[in-house]
PDB file of N, CA and C in Angstrom:
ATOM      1  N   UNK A   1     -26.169-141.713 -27.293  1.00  0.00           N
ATOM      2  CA  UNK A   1     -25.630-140.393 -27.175  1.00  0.00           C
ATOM      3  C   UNK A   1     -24.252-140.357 -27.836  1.00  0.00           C
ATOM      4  N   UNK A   2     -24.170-139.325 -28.605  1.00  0.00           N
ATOM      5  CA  UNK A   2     -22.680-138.862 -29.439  1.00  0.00           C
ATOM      6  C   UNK A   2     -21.789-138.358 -28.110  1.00  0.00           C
ATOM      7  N   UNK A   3     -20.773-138.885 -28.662  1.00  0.00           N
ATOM      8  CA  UNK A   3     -19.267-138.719 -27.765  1.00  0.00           C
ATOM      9  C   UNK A   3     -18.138-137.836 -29.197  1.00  0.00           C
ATOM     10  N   UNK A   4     -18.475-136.278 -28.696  1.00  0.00           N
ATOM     11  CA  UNK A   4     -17.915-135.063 -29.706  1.00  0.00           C
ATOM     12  C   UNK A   4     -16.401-135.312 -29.181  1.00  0.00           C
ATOM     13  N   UNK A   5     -16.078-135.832 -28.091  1.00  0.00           N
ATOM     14  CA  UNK A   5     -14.519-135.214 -27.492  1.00  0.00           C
ATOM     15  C   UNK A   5     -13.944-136.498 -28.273  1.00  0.00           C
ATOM     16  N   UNK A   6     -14.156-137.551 -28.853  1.00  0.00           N
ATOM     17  CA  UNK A   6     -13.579-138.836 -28.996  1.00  0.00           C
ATOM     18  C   UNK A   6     -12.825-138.818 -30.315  1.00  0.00           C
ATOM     19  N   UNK A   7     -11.860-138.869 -30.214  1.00  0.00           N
ATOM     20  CA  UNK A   7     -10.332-138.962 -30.936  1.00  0.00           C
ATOM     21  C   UNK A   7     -10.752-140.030 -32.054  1.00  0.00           C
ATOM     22  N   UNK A   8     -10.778-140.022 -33.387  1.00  0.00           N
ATOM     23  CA  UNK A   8     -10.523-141.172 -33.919  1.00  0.00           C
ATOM     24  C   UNK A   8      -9.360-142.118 -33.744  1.00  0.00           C
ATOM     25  N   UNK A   9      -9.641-143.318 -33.788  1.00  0.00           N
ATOM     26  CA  UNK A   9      -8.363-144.062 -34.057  1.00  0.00           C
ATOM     27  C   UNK A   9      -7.443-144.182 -35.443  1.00  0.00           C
ATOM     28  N   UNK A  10      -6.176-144.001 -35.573  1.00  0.00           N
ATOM     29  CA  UNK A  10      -5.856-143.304 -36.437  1.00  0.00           C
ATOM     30  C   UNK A  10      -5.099-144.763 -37.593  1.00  0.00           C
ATOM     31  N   UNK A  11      -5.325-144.974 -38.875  1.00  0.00           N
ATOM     32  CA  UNK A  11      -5.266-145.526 -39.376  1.00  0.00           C
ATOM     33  C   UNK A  11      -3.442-146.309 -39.325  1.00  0.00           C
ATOM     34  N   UNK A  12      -3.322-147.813 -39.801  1.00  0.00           N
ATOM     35  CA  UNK A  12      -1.912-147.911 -39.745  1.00  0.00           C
ATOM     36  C   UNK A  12      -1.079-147.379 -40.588  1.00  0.00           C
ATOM     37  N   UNK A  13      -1.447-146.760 -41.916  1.00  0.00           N
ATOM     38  CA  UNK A  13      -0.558-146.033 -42.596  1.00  0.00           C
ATOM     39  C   UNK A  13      -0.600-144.888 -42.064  1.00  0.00           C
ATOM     40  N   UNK A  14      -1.929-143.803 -41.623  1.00  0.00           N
ATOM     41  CA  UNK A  14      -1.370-142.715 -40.651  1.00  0.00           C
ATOM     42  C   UNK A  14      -0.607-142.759 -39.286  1.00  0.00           C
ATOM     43  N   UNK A  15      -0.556-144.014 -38.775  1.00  0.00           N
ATOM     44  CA  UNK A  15       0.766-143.783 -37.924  1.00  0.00           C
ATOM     45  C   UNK A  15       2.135-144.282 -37.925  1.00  0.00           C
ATOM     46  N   UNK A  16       2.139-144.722 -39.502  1.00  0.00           N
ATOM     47  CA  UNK A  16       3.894-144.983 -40.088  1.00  0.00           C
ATOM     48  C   UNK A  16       4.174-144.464 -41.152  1.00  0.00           C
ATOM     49  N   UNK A  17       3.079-143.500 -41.621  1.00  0.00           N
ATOM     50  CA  UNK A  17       3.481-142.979 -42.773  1.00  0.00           C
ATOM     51  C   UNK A  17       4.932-141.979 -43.101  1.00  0.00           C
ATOM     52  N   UNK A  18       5.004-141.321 -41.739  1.00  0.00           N
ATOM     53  CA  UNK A  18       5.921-140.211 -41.843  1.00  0.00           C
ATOM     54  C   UNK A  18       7.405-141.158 -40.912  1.00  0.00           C
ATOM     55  N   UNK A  19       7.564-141.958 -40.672  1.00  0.00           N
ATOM     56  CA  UNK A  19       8.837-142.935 -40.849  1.00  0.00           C
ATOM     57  C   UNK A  19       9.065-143.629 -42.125  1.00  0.00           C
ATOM     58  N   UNK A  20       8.025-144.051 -42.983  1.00  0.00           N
ATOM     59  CA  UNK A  20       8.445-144.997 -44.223  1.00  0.00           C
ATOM     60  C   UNK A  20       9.193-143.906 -45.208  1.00  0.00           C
ATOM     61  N   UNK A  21      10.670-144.819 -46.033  1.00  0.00           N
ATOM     62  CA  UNK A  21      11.435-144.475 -46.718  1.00  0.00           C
ATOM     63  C   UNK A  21      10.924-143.342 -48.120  1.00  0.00           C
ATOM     64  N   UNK A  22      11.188-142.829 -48.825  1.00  0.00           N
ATOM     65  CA  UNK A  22      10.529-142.011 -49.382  1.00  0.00           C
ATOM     66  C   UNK A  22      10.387-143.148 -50.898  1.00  0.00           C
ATOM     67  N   UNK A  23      10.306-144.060 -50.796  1.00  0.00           N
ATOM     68  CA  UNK A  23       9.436-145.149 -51.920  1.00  0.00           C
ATOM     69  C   UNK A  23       8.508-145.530 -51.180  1.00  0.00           C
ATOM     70  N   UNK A  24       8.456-145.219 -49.846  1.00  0.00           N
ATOM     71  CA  UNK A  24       6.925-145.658 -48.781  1.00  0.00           C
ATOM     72  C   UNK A  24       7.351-147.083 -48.338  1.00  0.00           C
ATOM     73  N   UNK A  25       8.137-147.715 -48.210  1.00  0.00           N
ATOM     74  CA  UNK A  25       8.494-148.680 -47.294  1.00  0.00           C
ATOM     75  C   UNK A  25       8.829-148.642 -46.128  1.00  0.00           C
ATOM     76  N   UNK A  26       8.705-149.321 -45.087  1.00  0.00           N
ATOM     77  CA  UNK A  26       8.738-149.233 -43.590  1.00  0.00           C
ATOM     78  C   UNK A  26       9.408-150.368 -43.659  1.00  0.00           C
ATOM     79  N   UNK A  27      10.415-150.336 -42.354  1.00  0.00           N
ATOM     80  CA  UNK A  27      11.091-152.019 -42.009  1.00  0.00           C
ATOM     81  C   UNK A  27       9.963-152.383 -41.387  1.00  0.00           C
ATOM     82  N   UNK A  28      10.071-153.488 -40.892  1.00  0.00           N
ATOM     83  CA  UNK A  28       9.176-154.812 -40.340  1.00  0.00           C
ATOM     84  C   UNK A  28       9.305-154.628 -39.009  1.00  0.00           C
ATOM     85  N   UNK A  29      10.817-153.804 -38.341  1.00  0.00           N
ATOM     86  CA  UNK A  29      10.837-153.885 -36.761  1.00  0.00           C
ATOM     87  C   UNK A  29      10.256-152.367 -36.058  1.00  0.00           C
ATOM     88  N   UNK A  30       9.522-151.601 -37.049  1.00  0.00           N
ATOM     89  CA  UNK A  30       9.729-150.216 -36.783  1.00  0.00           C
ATOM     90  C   UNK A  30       7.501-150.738 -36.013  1.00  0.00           C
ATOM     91  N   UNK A  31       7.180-151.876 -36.538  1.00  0.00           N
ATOM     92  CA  UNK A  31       5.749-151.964 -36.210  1.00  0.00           C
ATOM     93  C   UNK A  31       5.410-153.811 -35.646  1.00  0.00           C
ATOM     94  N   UNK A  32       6.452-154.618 -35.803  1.00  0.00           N
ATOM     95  CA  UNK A  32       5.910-155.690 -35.393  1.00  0.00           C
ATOM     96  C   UNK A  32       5.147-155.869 -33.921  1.00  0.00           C
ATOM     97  N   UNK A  33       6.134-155.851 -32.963  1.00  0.00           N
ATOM     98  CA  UNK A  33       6.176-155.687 -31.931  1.00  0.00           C
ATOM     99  C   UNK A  33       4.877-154.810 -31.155  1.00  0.00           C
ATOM    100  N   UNK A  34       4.629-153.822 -31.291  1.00  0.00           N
ATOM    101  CA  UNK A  34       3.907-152.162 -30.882  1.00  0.00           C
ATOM    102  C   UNK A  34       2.480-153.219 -31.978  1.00  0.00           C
ATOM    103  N   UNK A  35       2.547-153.051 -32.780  1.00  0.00           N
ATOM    104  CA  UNK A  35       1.212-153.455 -33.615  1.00  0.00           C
ATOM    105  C   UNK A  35       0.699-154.866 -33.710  1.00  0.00           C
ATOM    106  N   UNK A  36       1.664-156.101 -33.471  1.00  0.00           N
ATOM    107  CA  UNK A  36       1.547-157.367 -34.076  1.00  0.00           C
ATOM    108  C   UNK A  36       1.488-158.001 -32.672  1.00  0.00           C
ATOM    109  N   UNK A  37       2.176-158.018 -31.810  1.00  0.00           N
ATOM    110  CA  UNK A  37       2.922-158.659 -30.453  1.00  0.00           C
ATOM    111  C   UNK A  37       3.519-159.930 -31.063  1.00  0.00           C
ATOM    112  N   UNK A  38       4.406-159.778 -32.304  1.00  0.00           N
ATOM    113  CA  UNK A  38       5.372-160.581 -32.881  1.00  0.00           C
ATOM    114  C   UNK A  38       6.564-160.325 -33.196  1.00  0.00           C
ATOM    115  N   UNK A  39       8.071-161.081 -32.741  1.00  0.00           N
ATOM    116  CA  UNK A  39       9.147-160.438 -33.220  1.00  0.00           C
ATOM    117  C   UNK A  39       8.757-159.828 -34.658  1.00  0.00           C
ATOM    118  N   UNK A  40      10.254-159.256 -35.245  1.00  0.00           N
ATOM    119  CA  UNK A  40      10.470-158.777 -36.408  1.00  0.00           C
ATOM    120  C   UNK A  40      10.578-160.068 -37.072  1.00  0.00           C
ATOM    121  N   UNK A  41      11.389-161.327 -36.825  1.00  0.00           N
ATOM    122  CA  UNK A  41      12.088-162.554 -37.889  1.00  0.00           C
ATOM    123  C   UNK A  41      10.356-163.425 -37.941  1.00  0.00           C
ATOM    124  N   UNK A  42       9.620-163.130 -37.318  1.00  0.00           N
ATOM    125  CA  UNK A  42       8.526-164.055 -37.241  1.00  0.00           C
ATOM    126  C   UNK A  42       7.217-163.272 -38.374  1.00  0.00           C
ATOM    127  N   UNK A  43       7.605-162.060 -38.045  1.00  0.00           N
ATOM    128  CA  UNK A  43       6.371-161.226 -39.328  1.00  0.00           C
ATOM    129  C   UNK A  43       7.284-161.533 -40.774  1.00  0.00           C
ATOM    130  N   UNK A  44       8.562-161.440 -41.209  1.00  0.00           N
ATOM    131  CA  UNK A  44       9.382-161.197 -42.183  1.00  0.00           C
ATOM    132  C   UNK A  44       9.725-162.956 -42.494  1.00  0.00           C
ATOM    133  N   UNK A  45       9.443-163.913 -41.895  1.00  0.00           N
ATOM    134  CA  UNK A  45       8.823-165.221 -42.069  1.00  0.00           C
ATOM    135  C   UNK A  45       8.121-165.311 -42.745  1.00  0.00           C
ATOM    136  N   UNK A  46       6.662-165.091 -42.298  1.00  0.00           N
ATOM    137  CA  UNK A  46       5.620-165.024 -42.662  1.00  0.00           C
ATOM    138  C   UNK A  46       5.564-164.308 -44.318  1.00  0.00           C
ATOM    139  N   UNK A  47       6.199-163.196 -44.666  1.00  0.00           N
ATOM    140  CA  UNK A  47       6.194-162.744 -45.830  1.00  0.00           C
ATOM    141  C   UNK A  47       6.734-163.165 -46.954  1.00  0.00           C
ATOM    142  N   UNK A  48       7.906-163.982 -46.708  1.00  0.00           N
ATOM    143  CA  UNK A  48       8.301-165.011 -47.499  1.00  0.00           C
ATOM    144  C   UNK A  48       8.535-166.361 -47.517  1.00  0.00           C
ATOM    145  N   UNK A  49       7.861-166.860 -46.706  1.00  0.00           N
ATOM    146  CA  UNK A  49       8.076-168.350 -46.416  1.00  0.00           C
ATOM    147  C   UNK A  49       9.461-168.710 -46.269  1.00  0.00           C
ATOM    148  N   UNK A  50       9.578-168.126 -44.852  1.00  0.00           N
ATOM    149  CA  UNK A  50      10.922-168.307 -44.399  1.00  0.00           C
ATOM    150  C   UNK A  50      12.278-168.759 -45.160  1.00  0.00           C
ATOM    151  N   UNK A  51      12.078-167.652 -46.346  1.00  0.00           N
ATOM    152  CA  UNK A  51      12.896-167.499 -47.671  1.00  0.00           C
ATOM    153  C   UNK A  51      12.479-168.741 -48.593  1.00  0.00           C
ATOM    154  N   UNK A  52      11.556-169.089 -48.636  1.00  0.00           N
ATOM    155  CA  UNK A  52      10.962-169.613 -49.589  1.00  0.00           C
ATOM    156  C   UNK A  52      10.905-171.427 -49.002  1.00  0.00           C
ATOM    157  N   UNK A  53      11.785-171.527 -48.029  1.00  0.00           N
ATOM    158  CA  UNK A  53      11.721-172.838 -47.285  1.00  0.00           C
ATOM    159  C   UNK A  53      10.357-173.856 -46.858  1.00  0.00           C
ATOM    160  N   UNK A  54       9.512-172.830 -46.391  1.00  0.00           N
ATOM    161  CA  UNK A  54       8.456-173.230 -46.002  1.00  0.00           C
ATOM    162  C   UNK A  54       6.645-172.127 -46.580  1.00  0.00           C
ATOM    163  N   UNK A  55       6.414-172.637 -47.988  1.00  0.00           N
ATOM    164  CA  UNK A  55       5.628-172.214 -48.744  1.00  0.00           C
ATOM    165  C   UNK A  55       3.654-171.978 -48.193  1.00  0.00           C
ATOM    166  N   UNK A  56       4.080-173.014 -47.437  1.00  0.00           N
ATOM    167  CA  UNK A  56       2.519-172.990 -46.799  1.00  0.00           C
ATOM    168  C   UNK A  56       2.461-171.980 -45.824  1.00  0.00           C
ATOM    169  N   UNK A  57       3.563-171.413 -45.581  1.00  0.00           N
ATOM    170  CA  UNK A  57       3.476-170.063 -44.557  1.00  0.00           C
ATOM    171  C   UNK A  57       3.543-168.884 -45.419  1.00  0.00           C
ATOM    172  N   UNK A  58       3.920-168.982 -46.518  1.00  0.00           N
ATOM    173  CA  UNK A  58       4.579-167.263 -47.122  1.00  0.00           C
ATOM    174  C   UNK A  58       2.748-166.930 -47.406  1.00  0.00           C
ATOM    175  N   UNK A  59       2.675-165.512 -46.863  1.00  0.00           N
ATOM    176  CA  UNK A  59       1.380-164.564 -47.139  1.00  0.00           C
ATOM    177  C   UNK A  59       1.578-163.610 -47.797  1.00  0.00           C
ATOM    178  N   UNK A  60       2.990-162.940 -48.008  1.00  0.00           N
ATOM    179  CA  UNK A  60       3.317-162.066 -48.857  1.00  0.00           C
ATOM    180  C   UNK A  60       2.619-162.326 -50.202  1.00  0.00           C
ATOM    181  N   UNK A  61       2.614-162.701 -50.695  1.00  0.00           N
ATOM    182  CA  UNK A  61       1.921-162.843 -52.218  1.00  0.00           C
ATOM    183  C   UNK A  61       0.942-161.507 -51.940  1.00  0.00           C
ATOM    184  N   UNK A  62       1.763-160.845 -53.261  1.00  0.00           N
ATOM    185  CA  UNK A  62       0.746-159.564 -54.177  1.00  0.00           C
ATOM    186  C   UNK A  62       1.324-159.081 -53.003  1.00  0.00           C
ATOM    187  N   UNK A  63       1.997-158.706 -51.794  1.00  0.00           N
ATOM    188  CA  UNK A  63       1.995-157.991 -51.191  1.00  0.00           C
ATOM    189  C   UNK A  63       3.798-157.100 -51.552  1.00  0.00           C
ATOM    190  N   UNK A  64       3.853-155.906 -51.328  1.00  0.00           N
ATOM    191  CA  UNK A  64       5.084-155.152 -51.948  1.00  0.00           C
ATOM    192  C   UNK A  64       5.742-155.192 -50.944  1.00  0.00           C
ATOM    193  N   UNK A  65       7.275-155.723 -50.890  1.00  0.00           N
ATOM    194  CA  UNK A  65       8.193-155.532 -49.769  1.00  0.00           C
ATOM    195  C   UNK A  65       9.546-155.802 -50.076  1.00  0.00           C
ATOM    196  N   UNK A  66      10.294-155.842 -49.219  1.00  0.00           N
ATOM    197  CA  UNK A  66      11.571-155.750 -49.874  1.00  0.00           C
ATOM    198  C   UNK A  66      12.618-156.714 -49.119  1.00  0.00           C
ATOM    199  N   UNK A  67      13.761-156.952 -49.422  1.00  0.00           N
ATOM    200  CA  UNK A  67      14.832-158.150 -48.428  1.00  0.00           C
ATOM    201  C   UNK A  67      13.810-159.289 -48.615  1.00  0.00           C
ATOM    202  N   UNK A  68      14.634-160.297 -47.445  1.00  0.00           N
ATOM    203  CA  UNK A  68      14.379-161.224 -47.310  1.00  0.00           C
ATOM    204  C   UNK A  68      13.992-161.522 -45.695  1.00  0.00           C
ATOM    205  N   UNK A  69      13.826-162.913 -45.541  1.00  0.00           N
ATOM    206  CA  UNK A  69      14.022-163.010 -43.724  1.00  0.00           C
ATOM    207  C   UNK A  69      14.797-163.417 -43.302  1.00  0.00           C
ATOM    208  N   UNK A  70      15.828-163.948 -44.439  1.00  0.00           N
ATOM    209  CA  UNK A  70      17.390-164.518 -43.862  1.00  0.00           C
ATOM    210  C   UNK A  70      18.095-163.292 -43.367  1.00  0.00           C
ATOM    211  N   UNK A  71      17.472-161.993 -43.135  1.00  0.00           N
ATOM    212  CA  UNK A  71      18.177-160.845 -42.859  1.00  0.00           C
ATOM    213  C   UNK A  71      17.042-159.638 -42.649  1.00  0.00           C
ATOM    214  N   UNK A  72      16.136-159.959 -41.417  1.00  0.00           N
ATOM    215  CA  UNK A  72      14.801-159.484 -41.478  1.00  0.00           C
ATOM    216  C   UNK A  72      14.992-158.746 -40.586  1.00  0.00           C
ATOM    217  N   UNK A  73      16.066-157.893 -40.046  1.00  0.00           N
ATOM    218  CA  UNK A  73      15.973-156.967 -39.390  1.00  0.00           C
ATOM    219  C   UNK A  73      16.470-155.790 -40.357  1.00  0.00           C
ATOM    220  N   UNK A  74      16.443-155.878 -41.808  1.00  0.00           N
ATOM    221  CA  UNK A  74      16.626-154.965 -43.102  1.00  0.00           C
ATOM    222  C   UNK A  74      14.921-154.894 -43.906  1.00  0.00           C
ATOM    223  N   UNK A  75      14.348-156.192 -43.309  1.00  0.00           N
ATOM    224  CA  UNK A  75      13.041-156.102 -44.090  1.00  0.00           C
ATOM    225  C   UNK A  75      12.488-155.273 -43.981  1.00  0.00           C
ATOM    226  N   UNK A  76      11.874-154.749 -45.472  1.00  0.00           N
ATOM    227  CA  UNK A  76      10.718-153.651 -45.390  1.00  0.00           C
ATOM    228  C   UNK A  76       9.350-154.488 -46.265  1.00  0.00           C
ATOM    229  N   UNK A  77       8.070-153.287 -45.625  1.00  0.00           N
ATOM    230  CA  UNK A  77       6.806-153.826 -46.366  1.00  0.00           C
ATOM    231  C   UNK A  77       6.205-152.625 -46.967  1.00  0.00           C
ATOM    232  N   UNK A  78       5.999-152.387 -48.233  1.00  0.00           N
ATOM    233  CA  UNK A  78       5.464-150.906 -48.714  1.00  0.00           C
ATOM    234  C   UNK A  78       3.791-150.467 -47.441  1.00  0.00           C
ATOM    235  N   UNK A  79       3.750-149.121 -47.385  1.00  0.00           N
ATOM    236  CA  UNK A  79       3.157-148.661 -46.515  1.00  0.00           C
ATOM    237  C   UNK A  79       1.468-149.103 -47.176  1.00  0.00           C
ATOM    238  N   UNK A  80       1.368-148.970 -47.889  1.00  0.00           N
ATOM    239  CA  UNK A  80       0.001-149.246 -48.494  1.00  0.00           C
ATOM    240  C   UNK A  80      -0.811-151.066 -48.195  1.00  0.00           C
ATOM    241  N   UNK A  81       0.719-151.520 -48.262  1.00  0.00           N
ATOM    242  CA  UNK A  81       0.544-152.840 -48.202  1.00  0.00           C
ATOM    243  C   UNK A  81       0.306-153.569 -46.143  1.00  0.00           C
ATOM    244  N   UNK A  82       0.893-152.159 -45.663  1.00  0.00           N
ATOM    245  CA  UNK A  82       0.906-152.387 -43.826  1.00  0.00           C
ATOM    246  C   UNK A  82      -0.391-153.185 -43.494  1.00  0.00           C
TER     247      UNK A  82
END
């Protein structure tokens, strides 16, 4: 049986789209936490290999973002890329 009253769940760029900067970047602390259950310095780690220190962690590759994590409460990640 169809359930008509049921809300979609709404995509992660539709629910940070209208906070990201008008180049479409979002910081890292505006969704870690609420979306990840990870600080901000631990996602913004992860995106650059904890500034390039530790390579077997960076996942950012091909991914668009901005700063660093030596200062990851400035980090942003383009919205497309969320």
């Amino acid at each position: 049986m169809e359930n008509f009253n049921q809300t979609p769940t709404p995509t992660l760029k539709e629910k940070y789209v209208a906070i990201s900067d008008r180049e479409g970047f979002l910081k890292i602390s505006d969704f870690a936490i609420k979306e990840l259950q990870r600080q901000s310095k631990s996602i913004a780690a992860f995106l650059d290999g904890d500034e390039g220190s530790a390579p077997e962690y960076n996942l950012g590759e091909g991914l668009r973002y901005k700063g660093s994590s030596g200062n990851y409460s400035d980090m942003k990640i383009h919205i497309d890329d969320l």
